[in-house]
PDB file of N, CA and C in Angstrom:
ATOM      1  N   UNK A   1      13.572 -56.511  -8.220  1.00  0.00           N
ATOM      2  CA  UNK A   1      13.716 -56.301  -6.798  1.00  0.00           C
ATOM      3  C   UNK A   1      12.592 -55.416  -6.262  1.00  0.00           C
ATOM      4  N   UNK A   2      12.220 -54.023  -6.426  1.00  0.00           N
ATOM      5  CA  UNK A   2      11.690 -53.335  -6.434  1.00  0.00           C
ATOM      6  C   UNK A   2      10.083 -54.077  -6.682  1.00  0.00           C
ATOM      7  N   UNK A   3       9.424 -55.098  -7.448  1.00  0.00           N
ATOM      8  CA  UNK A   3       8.358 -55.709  -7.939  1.00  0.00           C
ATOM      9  C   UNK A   3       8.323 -56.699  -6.822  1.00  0.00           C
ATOM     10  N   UNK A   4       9.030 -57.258  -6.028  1.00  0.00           N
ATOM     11  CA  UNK A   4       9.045 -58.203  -5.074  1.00  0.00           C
ATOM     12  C   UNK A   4       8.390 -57.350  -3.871  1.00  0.00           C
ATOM     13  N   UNK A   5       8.704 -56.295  -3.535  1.00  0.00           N
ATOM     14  CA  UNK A   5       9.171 -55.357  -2.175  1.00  0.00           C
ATOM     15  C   UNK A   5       7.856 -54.717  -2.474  1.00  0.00           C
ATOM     16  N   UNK A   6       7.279 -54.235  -3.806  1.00  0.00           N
ATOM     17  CA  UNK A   6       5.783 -53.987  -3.450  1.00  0.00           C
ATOM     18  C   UNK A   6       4.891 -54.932  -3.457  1.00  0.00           C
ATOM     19  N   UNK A   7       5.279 -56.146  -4.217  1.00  0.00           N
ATOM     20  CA  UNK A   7       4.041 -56.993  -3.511  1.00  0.00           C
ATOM     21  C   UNK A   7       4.291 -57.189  -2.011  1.00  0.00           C
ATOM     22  N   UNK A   8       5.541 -57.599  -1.119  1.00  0.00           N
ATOM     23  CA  UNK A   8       5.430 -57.893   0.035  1.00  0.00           C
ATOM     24  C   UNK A   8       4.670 -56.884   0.524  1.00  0.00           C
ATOM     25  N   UNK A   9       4.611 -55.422   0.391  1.00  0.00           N
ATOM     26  CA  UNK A   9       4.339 -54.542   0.887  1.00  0.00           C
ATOM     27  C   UNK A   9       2.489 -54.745   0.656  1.00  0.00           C
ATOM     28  N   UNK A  10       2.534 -55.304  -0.368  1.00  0.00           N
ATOM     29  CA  UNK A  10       0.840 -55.070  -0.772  1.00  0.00           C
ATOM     30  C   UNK A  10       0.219 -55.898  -0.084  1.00  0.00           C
ATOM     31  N   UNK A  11       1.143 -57.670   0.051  1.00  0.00           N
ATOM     32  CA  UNK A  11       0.132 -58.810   0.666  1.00  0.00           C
ATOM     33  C   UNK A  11       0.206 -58.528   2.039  1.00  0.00           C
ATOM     34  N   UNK A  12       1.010 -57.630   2.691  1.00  0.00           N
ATOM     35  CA  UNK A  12       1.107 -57.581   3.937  1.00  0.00           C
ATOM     36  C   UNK A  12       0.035 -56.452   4.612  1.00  0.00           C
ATOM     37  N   UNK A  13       0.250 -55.491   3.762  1.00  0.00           N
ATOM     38  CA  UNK A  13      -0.805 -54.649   3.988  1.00  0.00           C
ATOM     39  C   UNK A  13      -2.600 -54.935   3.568  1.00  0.00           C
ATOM     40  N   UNK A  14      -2.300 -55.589   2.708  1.00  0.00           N
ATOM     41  CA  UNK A  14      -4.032 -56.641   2.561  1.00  0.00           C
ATOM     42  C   UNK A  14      -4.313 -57.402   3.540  1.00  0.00           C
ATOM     43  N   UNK A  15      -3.163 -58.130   4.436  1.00  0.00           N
ATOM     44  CA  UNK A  15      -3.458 -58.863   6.023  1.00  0.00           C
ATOM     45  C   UNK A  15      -3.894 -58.044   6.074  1.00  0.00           C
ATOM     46  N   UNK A  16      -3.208 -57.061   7.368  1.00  0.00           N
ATOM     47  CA  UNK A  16      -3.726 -56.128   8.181  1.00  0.00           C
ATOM     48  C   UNK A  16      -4.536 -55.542   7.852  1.00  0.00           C
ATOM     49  N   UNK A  17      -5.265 -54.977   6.815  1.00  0.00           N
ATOM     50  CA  UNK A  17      -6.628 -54.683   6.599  1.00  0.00           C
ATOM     51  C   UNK A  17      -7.648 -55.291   6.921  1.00  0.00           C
ATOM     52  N   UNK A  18      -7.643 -56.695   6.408  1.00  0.00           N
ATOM     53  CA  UNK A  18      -8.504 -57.590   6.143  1.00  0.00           C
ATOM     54  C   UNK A  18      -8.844 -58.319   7.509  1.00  0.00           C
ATOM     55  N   UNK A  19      -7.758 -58.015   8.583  1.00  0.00           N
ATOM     56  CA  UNK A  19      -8.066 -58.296   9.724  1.00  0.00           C
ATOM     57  C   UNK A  19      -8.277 -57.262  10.750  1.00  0.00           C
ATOM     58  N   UNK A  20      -8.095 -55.969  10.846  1.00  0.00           N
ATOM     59  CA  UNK A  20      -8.701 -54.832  11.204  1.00  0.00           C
ATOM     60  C   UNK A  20     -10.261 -55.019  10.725  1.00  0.00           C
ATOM     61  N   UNK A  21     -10.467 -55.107  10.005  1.00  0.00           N
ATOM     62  CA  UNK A  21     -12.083 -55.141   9.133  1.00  0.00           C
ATOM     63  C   UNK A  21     -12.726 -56.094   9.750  1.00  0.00           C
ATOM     64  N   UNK A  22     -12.010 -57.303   9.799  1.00  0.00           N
ATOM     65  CA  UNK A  22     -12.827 -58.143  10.409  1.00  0.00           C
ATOM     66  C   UNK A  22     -12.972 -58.765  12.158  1.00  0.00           C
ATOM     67  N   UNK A  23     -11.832 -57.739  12.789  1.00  0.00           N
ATOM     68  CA  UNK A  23     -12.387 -57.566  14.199  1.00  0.00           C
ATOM     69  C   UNK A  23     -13.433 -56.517  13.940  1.00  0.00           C
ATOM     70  N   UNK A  24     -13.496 -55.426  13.236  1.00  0.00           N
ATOM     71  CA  UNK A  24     -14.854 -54.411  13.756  1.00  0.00           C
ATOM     72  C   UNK A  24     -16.288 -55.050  12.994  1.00  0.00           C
ATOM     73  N   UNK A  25     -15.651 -55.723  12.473  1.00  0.00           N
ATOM     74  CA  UNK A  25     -17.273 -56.712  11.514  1.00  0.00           C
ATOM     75  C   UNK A  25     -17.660 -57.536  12.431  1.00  0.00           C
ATOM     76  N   UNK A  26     -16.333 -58.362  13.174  1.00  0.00           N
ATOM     77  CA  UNK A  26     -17.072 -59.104  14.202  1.00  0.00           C
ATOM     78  C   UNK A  26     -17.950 -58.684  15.403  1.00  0.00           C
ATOM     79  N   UNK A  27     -17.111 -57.271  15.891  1.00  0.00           N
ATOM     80  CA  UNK A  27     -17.975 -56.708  16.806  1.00  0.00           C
ATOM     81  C   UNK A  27     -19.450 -56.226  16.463  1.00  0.00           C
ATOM     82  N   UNK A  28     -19.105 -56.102  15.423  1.00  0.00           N
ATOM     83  CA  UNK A  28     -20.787 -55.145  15.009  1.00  0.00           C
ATOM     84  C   UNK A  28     -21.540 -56.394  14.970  1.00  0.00           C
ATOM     85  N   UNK A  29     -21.389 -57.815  14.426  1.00  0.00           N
ATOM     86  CA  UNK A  29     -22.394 -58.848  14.130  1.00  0.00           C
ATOM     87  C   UNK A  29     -22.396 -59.027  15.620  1.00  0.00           C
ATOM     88  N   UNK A  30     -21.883 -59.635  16.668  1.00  0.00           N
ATOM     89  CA  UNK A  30     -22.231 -58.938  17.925  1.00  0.00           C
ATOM     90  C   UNK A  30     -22.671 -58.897  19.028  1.00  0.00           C
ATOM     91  N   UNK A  31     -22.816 -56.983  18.572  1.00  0.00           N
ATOM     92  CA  UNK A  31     -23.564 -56.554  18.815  1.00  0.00           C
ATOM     93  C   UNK A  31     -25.202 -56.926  18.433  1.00  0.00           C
ATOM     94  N   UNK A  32     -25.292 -56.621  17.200  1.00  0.00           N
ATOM     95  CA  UNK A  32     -26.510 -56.941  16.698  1.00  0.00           C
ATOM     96  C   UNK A  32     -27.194 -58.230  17.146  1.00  0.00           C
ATOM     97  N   UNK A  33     -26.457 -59.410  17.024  1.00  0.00           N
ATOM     98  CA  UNK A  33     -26.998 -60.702  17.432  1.00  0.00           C
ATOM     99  C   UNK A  33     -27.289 -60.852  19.240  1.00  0.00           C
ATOM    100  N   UNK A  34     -26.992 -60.024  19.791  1.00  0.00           N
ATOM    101  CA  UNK A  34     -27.201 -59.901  21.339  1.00  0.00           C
ATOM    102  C   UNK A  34     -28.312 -59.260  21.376  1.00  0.00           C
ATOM    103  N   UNK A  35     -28.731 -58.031  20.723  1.00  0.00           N
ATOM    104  CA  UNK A  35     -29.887 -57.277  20.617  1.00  0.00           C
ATOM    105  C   UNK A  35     -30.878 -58.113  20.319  1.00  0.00           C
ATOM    106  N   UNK A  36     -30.693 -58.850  18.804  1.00  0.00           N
ATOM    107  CA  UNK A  36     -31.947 -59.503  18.737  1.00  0.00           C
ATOM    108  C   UNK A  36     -32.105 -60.987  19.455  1.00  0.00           C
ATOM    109  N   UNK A  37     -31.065 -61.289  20.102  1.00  0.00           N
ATOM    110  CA  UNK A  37     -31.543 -62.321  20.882  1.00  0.00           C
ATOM    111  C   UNK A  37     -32.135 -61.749  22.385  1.00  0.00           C
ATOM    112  N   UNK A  38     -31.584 -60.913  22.990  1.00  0.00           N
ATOM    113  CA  UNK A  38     -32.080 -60.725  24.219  1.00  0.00           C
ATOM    114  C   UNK A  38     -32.708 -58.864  23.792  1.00  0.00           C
ATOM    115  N   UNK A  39     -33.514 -58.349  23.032  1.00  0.00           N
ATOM    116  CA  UNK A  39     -33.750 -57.074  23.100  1.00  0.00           C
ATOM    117  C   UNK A  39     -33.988 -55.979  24.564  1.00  0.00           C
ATOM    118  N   UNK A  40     -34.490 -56.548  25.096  1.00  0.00           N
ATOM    119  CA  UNK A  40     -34.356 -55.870  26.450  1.00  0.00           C
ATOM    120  C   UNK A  40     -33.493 -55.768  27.492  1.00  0.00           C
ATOM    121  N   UNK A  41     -32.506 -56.770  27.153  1.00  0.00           N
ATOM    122  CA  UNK A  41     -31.242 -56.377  28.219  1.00  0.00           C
ATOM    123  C   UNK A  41     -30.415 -55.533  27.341  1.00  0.00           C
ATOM    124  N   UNK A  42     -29.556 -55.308  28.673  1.00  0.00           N
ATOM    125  CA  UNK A  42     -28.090 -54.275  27.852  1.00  0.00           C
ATOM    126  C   UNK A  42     -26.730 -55.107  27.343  1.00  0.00           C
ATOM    127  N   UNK A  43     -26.339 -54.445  26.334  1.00  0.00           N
ATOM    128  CA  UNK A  43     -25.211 -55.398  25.896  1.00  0.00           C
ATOM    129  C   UNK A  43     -24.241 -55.274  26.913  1.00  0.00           C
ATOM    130  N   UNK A  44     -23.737 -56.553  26.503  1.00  0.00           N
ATOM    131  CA  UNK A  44     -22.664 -57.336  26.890  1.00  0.00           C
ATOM    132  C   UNK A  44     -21.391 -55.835  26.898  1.00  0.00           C
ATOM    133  N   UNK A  45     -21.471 -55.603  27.875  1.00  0.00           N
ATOM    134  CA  UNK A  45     -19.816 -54.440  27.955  1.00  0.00           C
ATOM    135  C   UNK A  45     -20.194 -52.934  27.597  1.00  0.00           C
ATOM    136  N   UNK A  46     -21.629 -53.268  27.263  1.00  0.00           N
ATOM    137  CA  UNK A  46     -22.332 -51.906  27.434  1.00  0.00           C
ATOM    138  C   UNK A  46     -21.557 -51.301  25.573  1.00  0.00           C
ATOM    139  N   UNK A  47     -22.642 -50.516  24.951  1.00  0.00           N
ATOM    140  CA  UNK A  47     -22.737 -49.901  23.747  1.00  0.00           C
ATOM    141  C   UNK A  47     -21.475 -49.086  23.230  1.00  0.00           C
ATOM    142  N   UNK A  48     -20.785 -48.274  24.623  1.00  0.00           N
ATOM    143  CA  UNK A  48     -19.423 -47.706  24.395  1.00  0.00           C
ATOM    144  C   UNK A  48     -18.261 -48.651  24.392  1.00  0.00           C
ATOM    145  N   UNK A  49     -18.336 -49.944  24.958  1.00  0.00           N
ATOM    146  CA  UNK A  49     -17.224 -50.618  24.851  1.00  0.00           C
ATOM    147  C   UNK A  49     -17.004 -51.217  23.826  1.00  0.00           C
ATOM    148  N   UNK A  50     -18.593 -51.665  22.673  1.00  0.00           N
ATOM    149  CA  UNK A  50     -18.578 -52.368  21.430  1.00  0.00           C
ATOM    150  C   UNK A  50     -17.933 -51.770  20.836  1.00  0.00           C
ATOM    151  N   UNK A  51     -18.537 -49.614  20.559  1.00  0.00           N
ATOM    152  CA  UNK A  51     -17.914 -49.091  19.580  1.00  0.00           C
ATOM    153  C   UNK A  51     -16.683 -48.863  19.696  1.00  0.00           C
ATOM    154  N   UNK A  52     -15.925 -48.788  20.994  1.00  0.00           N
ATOM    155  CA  UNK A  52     -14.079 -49.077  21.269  1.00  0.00           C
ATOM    156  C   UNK A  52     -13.778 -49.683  20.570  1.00  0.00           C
ATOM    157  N   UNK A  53     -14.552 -50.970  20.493  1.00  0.00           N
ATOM    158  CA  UNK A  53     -13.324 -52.242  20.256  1.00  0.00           C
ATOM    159  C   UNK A  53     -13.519 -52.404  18.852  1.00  0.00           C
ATOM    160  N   UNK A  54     -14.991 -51.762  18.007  1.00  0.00           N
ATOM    161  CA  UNK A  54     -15.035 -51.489  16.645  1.00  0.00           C
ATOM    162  C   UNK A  54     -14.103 -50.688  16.103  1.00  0.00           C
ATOM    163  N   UNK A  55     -13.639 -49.647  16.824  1.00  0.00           N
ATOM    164  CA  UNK A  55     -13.051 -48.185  16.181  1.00  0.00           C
ATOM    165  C   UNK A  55     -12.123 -48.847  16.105  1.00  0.00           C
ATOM    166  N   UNK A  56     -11.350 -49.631  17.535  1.00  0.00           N
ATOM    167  CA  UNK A  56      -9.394 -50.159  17.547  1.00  0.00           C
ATOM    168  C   UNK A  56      -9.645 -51.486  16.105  1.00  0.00           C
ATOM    169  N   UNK A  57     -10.741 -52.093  15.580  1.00  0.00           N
ATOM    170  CA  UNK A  57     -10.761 -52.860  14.592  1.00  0.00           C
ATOM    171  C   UNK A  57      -9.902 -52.154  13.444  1.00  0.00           C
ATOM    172  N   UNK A  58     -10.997 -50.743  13.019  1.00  0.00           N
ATOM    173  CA  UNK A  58     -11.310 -49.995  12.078  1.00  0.00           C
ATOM    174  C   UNK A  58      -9.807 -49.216  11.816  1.00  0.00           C
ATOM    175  N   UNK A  59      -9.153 -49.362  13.204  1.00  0.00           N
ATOM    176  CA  UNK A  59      -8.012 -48.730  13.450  1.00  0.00           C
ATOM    177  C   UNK A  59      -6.813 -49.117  12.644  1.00  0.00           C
ATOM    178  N   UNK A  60      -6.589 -50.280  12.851  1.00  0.00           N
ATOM    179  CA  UNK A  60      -5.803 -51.296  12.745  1.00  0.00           C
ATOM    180  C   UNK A  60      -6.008 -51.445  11.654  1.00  0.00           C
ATOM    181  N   UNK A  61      -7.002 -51.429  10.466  1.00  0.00           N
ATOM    182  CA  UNK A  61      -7.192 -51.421   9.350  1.00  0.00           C
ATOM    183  C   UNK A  61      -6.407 -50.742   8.618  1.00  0.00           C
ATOM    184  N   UNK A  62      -6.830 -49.229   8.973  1.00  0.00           N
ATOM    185  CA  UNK A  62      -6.370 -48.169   8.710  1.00  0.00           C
ATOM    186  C   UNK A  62      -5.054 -48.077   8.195  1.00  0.00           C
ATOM    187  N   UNK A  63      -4.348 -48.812   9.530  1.00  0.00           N
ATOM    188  CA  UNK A  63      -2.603 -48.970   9.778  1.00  0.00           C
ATOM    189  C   UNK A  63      -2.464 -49.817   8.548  1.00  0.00           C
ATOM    190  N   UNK A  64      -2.905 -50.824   8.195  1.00  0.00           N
ATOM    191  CA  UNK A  64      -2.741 -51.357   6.874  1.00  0.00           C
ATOM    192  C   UNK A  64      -2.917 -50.893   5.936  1.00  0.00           C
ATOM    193  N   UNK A  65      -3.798 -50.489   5.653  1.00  0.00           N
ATOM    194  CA  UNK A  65      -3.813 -49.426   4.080  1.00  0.00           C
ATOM    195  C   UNK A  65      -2.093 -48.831   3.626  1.00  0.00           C
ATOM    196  N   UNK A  66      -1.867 -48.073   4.796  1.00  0.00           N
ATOM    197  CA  UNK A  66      -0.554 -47.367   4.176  1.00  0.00           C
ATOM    198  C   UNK A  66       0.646 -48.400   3.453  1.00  0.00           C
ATOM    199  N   UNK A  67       0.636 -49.332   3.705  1.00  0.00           N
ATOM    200  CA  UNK A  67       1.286 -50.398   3.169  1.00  0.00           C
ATOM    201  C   UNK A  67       0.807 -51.136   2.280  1.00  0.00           C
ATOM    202  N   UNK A  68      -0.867 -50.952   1.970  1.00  0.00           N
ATOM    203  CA  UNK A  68      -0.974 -51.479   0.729  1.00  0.00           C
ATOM    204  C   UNK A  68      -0.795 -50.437  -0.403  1.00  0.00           C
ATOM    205  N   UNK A  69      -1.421 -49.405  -0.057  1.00  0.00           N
ATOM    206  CA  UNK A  69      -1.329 -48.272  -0.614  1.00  0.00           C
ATOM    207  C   UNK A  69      -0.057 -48.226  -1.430  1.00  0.00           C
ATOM    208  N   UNK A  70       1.104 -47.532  -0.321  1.00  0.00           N
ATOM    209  CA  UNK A  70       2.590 -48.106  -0.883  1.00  0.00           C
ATOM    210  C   UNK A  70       3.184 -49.172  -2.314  1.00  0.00           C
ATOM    211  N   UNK A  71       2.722 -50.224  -1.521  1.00  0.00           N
ATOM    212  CA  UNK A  71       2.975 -51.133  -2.501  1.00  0.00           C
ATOM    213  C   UNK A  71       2.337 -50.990  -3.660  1.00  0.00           C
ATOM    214  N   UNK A  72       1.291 -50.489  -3.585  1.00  0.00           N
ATOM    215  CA  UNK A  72       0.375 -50.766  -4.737  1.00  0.00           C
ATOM    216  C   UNK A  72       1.117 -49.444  -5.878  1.00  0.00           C
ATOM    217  N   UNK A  73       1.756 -48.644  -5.333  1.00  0.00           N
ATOM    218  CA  UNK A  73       2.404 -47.601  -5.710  1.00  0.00           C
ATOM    219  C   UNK A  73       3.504 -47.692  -6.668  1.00  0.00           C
ATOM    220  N   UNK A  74       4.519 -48.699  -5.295  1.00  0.00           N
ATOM    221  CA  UNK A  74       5.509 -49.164  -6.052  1.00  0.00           C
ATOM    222  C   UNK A  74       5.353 -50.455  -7.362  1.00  0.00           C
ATOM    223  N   UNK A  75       4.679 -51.002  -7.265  1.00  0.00           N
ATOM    224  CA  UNK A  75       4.215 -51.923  -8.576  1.00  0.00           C
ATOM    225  C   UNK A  75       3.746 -51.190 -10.077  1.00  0.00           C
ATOM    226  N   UNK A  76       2.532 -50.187  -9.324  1.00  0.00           N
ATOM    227  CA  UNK A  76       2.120 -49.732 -10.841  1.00  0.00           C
ATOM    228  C   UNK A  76       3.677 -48.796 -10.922  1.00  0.00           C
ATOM    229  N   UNK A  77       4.375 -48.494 -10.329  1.00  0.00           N
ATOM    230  CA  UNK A  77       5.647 -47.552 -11.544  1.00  0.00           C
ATOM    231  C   UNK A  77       6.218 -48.806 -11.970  1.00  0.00           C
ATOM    232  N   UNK A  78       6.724 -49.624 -11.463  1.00  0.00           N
ATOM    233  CA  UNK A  78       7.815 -51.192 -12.279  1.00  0.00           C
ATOM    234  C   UNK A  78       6.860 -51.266 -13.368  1.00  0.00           C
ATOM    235  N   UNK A  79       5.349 -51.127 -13.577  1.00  0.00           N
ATOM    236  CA  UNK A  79       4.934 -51.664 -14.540  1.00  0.00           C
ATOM    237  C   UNK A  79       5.164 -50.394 -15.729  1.00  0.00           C
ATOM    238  N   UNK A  80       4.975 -49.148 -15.398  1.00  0.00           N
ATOM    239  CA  UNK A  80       5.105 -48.385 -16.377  1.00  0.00           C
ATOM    240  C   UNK A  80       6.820 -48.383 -16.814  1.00  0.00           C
ATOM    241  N   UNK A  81       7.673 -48.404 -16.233  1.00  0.00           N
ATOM    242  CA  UNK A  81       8.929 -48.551 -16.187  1.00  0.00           C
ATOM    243  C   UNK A  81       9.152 -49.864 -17.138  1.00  0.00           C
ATOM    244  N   UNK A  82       8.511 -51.043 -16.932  1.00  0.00           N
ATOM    245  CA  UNK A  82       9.021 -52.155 -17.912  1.00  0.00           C
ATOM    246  C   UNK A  82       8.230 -51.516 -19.440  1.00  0.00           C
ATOM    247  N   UNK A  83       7.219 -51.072 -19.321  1.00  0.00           N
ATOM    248  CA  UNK A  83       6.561 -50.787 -20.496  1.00  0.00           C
ATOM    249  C   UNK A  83       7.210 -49.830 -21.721  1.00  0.00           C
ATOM    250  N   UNK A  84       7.999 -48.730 -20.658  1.00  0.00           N
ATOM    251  CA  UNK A  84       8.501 -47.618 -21.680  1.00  0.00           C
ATOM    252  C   UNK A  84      10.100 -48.435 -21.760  1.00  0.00           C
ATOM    253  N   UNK A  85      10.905 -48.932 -21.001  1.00  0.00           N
ATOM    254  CA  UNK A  85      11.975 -49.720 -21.720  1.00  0.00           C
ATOM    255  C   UNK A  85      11.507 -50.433 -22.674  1.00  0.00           C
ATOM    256  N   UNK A  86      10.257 -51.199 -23.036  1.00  0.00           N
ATOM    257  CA  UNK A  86       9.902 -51.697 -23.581  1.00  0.00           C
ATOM    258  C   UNK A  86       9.856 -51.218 -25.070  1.00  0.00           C
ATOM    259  N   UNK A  87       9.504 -49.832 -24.608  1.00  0.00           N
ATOM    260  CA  UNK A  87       9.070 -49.210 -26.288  1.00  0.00           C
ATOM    261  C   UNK A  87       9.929 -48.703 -26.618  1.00  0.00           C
ATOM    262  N   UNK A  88      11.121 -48.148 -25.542  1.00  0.00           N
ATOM    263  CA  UNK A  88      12.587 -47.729 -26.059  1.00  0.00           C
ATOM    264  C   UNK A  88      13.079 -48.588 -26.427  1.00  0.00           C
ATOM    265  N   UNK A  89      13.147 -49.554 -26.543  1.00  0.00           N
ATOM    266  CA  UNK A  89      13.960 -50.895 -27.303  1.00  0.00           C
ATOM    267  C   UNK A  89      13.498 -51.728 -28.494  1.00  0.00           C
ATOM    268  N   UNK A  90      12.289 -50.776 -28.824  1.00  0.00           N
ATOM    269  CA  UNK A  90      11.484 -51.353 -30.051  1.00  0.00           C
ATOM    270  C   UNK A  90      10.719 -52.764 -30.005  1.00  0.00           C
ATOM    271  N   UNK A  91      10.790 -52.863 -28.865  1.00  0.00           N
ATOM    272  CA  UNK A  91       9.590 -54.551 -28.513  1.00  0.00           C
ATOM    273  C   UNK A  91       8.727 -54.828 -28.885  1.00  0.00           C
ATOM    274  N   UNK A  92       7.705 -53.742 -28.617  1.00  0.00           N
ATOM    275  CA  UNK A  92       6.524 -53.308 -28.784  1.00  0.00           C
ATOM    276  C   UNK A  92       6.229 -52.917 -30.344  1.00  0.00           C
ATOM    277  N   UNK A  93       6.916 -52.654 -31.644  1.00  0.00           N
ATOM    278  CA  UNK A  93       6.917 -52.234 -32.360  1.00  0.00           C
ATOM    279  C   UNK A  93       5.987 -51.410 -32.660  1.00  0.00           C
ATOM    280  N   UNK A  94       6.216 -50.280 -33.824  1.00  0.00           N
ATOM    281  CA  UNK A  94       5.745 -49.044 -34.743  1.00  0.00           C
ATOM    282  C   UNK A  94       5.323 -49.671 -35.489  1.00  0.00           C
TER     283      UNK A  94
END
């Protein structure tokens, strides 16, 4: 039960990372690709609005971690937990 509930916790929190990351990746490519296509104009929403909408990316990332984190928490103990029942029951043998 407990091995189920941290992976949900892990694949869910690997979304939300992975898509936090990749709104502020998108903004930054961009940015950049506006620069070098038009170098002399100003970006599109102006330089403070890119890094907004990078940071709320970066943000949102963030918010995911704690749930992979978590999970990733609760898995490695089930694994040490099956391991030492394991050796308390002589499985593993001496």
């Amino acid at each position: 039960m407990r091995s189920t509930i941290g992976l949900i916790f892990v694949v869910v929190g690997l979304g939300v990372v992975l898509y936090g990351g990749g709104m502020a990746v998108r903004e930054l490519v961009g940015f950049y690709k506006s620069t070098v296509d038009r170098p002399m104009e100003d970006v599109e929403g102006g330089t403070q609005g890119v890094s907004d909408r990078m940071l709320r990316g970066a943000m949102i990332g963030g918010v995911g971690a704690v749930p992979f984190v978590i999970g990733t928490f609760i898995l490695k103990g089930e694994a040490v937990r099956r391991i030492r029942r394991a050796m308390g029951a002589g499985k593993l043998g001496r």
